[in-house]
Protein backbone atom coordinates (compact mmCIF):
# COMPACT_ATOMS: atom_id res chain seq x y z
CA UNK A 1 -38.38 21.70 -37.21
CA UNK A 2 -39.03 20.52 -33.85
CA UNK A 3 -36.48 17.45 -34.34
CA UNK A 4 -34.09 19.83 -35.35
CA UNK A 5 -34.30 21.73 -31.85
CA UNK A 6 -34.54 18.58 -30.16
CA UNK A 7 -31.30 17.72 -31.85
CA UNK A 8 -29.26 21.06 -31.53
CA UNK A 9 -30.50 20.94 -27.33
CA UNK A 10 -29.25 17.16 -27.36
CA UNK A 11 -25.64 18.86 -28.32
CA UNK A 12 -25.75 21.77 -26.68
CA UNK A 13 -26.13 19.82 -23.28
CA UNK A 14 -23.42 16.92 -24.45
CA UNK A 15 -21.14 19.81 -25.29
CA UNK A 16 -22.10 20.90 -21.40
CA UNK A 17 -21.11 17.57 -19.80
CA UNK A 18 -18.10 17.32 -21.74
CA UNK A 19 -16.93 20.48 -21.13
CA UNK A 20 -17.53 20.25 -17.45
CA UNK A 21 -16.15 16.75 -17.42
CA UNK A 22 -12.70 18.46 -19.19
CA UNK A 23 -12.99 20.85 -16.22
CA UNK A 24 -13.05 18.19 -13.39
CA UNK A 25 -10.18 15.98 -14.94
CA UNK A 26 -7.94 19.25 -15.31
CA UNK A 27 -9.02 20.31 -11.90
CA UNK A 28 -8.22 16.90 -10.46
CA UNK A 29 -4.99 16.37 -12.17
CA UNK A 30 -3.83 20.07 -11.22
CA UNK A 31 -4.90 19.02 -7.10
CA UNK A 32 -2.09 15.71 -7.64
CA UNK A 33 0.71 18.07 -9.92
CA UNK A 34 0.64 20.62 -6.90
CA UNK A 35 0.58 17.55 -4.60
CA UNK A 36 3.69 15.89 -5.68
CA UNK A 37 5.63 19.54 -6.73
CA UNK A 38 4.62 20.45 -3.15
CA UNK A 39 5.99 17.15 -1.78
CA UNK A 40 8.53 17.29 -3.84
CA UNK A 41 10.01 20.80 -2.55
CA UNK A 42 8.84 20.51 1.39
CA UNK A 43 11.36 17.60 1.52
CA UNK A 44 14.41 18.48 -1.04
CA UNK A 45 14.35 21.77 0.75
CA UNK A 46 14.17 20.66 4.34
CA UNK A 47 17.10 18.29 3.13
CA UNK A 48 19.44 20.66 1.50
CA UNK A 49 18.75 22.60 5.02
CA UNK A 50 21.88 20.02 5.97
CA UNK A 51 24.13 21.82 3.60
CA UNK A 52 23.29 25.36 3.44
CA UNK A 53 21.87 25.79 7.22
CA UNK A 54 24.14 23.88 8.68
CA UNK A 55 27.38 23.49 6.46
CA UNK A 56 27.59 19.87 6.53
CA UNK A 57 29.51 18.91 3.68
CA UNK A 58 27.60 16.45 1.09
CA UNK A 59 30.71 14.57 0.65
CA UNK A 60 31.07 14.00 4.16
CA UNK A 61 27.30 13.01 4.50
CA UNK A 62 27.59 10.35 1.43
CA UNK A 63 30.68 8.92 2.25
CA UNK A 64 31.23 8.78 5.88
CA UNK A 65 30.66 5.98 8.03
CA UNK A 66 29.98 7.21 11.87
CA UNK A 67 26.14 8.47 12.41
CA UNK A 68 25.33 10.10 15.46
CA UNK A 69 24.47 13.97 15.09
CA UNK A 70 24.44 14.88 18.48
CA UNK A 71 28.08 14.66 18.86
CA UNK A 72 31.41 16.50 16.32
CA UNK A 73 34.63 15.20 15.69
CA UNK A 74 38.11 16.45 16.41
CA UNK A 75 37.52 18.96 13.52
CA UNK A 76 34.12 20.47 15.21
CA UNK A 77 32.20 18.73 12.20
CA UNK A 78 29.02 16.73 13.35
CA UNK A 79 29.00 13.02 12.85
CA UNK A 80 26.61 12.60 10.10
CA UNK A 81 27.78 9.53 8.31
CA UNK A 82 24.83 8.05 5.95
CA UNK A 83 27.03 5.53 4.18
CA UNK A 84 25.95 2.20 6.11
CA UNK A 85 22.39 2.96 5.83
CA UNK A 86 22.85 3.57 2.08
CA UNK A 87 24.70 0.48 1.47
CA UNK A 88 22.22 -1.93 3.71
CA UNK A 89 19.46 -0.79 1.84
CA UNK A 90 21.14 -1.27 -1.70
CA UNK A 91 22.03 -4.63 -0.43
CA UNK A 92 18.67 -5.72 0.86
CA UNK A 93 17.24 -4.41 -1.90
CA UNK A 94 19.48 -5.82 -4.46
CA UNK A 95 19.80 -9.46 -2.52
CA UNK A 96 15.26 -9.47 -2.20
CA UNK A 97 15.72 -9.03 -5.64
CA UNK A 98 18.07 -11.55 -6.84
CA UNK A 99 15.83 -14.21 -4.84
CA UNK A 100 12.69 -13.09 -6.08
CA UNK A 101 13.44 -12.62 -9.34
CA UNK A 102 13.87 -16.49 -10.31
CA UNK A 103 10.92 -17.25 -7.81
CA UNK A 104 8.88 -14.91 -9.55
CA UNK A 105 9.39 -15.92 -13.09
CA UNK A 106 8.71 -19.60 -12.21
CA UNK A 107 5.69 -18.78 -10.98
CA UNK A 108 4.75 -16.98 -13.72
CA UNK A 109 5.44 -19.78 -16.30
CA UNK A 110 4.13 -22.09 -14.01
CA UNK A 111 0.55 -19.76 -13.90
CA UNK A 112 0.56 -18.85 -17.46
CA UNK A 113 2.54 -21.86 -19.36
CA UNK A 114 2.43 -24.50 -17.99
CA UNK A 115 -1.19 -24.96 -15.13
CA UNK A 116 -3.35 -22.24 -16.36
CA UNK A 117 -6.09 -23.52 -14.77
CA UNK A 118 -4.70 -23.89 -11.14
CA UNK A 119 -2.54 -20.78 -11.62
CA UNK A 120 -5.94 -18.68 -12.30
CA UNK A 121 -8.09 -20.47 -9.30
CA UNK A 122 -5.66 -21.36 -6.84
CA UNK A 123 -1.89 -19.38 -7.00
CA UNK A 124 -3.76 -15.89 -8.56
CA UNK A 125 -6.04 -15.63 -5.27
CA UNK A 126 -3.31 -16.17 -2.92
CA UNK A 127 -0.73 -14.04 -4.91
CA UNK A 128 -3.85 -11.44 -4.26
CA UNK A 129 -3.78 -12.17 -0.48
CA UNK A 130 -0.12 -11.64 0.00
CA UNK A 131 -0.32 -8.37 -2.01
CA UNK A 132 -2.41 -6.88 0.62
CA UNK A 133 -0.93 -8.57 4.20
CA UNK A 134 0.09 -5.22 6.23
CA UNK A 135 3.89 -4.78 6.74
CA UNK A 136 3.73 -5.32 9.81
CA UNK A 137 2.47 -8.49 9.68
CA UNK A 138 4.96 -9.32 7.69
CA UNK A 139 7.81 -8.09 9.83
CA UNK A 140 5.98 -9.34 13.09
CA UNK A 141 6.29 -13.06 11.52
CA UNK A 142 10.06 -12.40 10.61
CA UNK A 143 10.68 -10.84 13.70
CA UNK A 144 8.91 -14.42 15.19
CA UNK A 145 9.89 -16.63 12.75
CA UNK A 146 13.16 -16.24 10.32
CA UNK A 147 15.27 -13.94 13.17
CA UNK A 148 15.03 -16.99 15.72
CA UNK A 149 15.58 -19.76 13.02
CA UNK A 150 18.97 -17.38 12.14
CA UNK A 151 19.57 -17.06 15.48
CA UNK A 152 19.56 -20.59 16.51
CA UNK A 153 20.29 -22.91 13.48
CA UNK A 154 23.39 -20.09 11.52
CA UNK A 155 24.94 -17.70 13.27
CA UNK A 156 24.91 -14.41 15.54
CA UNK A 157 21.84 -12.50 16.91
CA UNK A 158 19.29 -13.21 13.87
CA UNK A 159 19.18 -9.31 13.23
CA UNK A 160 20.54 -8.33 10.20
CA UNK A 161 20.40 -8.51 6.51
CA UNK A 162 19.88 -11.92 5.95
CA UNK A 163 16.60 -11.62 8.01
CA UNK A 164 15.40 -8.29 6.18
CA UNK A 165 16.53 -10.57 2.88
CA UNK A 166 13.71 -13.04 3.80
CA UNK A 167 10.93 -10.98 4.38
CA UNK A 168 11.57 -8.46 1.87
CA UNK A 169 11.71 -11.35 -0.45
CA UNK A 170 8.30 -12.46 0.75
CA UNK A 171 7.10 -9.09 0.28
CA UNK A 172 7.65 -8.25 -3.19
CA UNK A 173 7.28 -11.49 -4.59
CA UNK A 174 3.30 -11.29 -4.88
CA UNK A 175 4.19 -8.36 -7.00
CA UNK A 176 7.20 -9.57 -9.27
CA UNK A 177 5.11 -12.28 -9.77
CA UNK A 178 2.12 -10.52 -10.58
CA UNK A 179 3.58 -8.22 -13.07
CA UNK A 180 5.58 -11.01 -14.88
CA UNK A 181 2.49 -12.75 -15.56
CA UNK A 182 0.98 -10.06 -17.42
CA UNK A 183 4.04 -9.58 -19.23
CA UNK A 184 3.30 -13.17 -20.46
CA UNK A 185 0.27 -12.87 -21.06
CA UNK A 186 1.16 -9.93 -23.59
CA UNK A 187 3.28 -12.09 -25.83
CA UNK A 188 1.09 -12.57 -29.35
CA UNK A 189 -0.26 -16.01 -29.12
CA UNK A 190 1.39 -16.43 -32.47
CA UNK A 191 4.85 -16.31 -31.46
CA UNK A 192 3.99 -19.68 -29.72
CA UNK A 193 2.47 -20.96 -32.50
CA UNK A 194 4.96 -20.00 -35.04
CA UNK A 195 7.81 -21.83 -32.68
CA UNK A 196 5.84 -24.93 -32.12
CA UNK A 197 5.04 -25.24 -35.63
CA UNK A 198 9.03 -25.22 -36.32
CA UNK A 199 9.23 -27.98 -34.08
CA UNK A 200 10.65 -26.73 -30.76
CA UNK A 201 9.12 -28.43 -27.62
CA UNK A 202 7.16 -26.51 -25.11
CA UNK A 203 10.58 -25.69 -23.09
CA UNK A 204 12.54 -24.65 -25.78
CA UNK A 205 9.75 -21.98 -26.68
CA UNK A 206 9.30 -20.65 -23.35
CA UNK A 207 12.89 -20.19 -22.71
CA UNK A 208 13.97 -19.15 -26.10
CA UNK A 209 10.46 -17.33 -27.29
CA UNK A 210 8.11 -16.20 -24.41
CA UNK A 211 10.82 -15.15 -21.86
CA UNK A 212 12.87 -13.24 -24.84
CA UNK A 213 9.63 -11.60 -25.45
CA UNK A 214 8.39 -10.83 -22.53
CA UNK A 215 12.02 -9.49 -20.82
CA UNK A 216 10.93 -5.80 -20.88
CA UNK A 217 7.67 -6.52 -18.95
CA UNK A 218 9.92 -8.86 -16.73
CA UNK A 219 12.45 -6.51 -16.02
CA UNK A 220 10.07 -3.45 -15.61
CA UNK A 221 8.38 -6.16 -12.69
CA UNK A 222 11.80 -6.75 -11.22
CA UNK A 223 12.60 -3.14 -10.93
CA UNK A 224 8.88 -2.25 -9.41
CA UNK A 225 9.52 -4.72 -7.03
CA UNK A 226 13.26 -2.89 -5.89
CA UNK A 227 11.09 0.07 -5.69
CA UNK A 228 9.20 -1.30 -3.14
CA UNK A 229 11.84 -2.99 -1.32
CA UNK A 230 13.59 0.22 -1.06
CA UNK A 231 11.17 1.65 0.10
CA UNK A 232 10.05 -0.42 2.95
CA UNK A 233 10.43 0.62 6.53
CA UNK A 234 8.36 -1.01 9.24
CA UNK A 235 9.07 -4.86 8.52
CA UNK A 236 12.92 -3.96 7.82
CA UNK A 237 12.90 -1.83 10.91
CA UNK A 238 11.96 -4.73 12.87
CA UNK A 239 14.44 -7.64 11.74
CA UNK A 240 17.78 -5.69 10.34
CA UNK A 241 19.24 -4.61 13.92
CA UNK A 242 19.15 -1.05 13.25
CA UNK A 243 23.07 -0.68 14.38
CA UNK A 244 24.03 2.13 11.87
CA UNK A 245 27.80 0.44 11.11
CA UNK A 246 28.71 -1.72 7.81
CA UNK A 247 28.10 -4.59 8.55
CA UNK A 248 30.76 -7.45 7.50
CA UNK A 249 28.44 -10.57 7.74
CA UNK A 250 24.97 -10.90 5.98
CA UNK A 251 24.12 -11.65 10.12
CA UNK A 252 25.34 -8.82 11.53
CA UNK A 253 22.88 -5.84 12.52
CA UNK A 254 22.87 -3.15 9.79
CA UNK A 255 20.11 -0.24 9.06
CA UNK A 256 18.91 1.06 6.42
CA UNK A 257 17.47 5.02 5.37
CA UNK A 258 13.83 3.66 6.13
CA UNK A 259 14.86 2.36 9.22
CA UNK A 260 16.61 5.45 10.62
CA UNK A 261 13.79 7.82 9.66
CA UNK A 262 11.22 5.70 11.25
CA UNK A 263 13.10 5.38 14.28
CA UNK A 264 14.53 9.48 14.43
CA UNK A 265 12.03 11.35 13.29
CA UNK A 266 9.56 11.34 15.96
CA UNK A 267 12.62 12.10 18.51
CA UNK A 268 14.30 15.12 16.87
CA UNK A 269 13.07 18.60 17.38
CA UNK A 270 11.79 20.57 13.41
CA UNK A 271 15.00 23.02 12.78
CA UNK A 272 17.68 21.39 14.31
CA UNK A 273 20.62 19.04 12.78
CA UNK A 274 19.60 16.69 14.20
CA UNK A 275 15.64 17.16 12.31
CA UNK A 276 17.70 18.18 9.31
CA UNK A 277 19.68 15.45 8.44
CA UNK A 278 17.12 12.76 8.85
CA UNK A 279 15.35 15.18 5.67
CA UNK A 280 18.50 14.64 4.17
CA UNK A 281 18.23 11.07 4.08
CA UNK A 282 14.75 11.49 2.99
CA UNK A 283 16.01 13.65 0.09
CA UNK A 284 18.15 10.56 -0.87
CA UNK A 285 15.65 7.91 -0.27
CA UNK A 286 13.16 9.72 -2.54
CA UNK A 287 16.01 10.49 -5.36
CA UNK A 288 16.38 6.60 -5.18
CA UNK A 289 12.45 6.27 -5.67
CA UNK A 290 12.83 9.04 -8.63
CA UNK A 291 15.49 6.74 -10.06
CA UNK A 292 13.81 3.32 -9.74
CA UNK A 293 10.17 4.98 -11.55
CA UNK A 294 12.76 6.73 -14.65
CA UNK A 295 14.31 3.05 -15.07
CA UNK A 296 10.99 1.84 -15.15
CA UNK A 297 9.54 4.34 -17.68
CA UNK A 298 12.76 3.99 -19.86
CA UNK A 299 12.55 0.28 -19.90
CA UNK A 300 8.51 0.39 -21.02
CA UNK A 301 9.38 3.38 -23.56
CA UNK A 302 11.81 0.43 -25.15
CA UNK A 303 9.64 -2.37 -24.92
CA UNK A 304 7.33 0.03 -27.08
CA UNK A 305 10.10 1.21 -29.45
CA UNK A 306 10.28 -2.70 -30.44
């Protein structure tokens, strides 16, 4: 009788801590859904401000090419151009990726395939380290290192998008790479088996077996790392130029939305057009962020289909 009681109080007070434990997870994850809904509103509404406060029209904002919205044009509309900045950080983002990409997936192979010994105890640690260098550290050194090198052994001023190339480059390769290696590592060992066995070499299986495998993981990685190049804004700030034009040379000063907010938000007075259209370009770098994260799910919900 007395075990019995022991036995009912034993579940009676697991039943406790596992109902309060369901309490604190839905109490935690309710704090982060009102976090992001609340993030999520503050800045698409202070954005649309632009169009409905002010009557800016989004066509105008998307697709013109002079930013300065202290001033109007013949037609009394305010010069609120975001094209350039849109298009120099697609093409940072898009060139940082290109480069690391290849870099990355060497790595990888190199790390998982081919040294897994000195991959784990030597390129793993310092693949670590780079992860967590500061920004600006990393723009400090381009702003000391690749901008003069530019400057004195290519062409022009060594601002521009060939510098924010390089360092975003550096930047999200730690990550590219890190991702691509576990996308490696989650190809069945038998796949390599099974292709060695039919009497490909060690290339031919990582090329035509591992890599073909492991593309989802790989291209989830590559995305991530966009994401974050997007994103950046102090280490881009400091080597692009920050000239809000188009820039026709890959070493001409550009800017990008990261680079515009960092620089005009502390300068701009909450309410005006001037405060309002910076949100705007917040609005647009976050429905790029928004974008990157669905290509990412959509890409893992396939690798899982298959």
């Amino acid at each position: 009788m007395e075990a019995r009681e022991k036995a009912l109080t034993q579940t009676s007070k697991k039943a406790r801590l596992e109902k309060r434990g369901k309490i604190i997870t839905f109490i935690c994850i309710s704090i982060m859904v009102i976090a992001a809904a609340s993030i999520l509103f503050f800045v698409i509404s202070k954005g649309l401000a632009t169009f409905f406060v002010n009557n800016v029209s989004f066509v105008d904002f998307i697709t013109g090419t002079d930013w300065n919205p202290s001033k109007i044009d013949v037609a009394g509309n305010p010069l609120v151009g975001a094209l350039p900045m849109i298009l120099g950080s697609f093409g940072v983002t898009l060139l940082a990726a290109c480069i690391a990409a290849p870099l990355a997936i060497g790595a990888a192979i190199f790390m998982v395939e081919i040294s897994p010994k000195f991959g784990k105890k030597i390129l793993q640690p310092v693949m670590e380290l780079l992860v967590g260098i500061p920004s600006v550290v990393y723009g400090f050194i381009g702003l000391s290192v690749v901008v003069p090198f530019i400057r004195e052994h290519i062409s022009g001023s060594g601002f521009g998008i060939a510098a924010a190339t390089v360092v975003l480059t550096v930047m999200i390769l730690p990550t590219v790479t890190s991702l691509t290696v576990d996308a490696i590592h989650s190809v069945p060992r038998h796949y390599r088996e099974a292709s060695l066995a039919l009497g490909a070499t060690r290339w031919q299986t990582i090329w035509k077996v591992i890599l073909r495998s492991a593309r989802p993981g790989i291209l989830t990685a590559v995305v991530f790392g966009m994401a974050r190049a997007f994103g950046e804004a102090l280490a881009v700030q400091m080597v692009i130029g920050n000239s809000v034009v188009i820039p026709t040379s890959l070493f001409e000063p550009a800017s990008t939305l990261t680079s515009i907010l960092t620089m005009g938000m502390g300068n701009t007075v909450m309410g005006t057009l001037e405060n309002n259209v910076l949100w705007s370009l917040a609005m647009v770098l976050l429905a790029m962020s928004l974008f990157f994260i669905i290509m990412i799910r959509f890409i893992g919900r396939r690798r899982k289909v298959k």
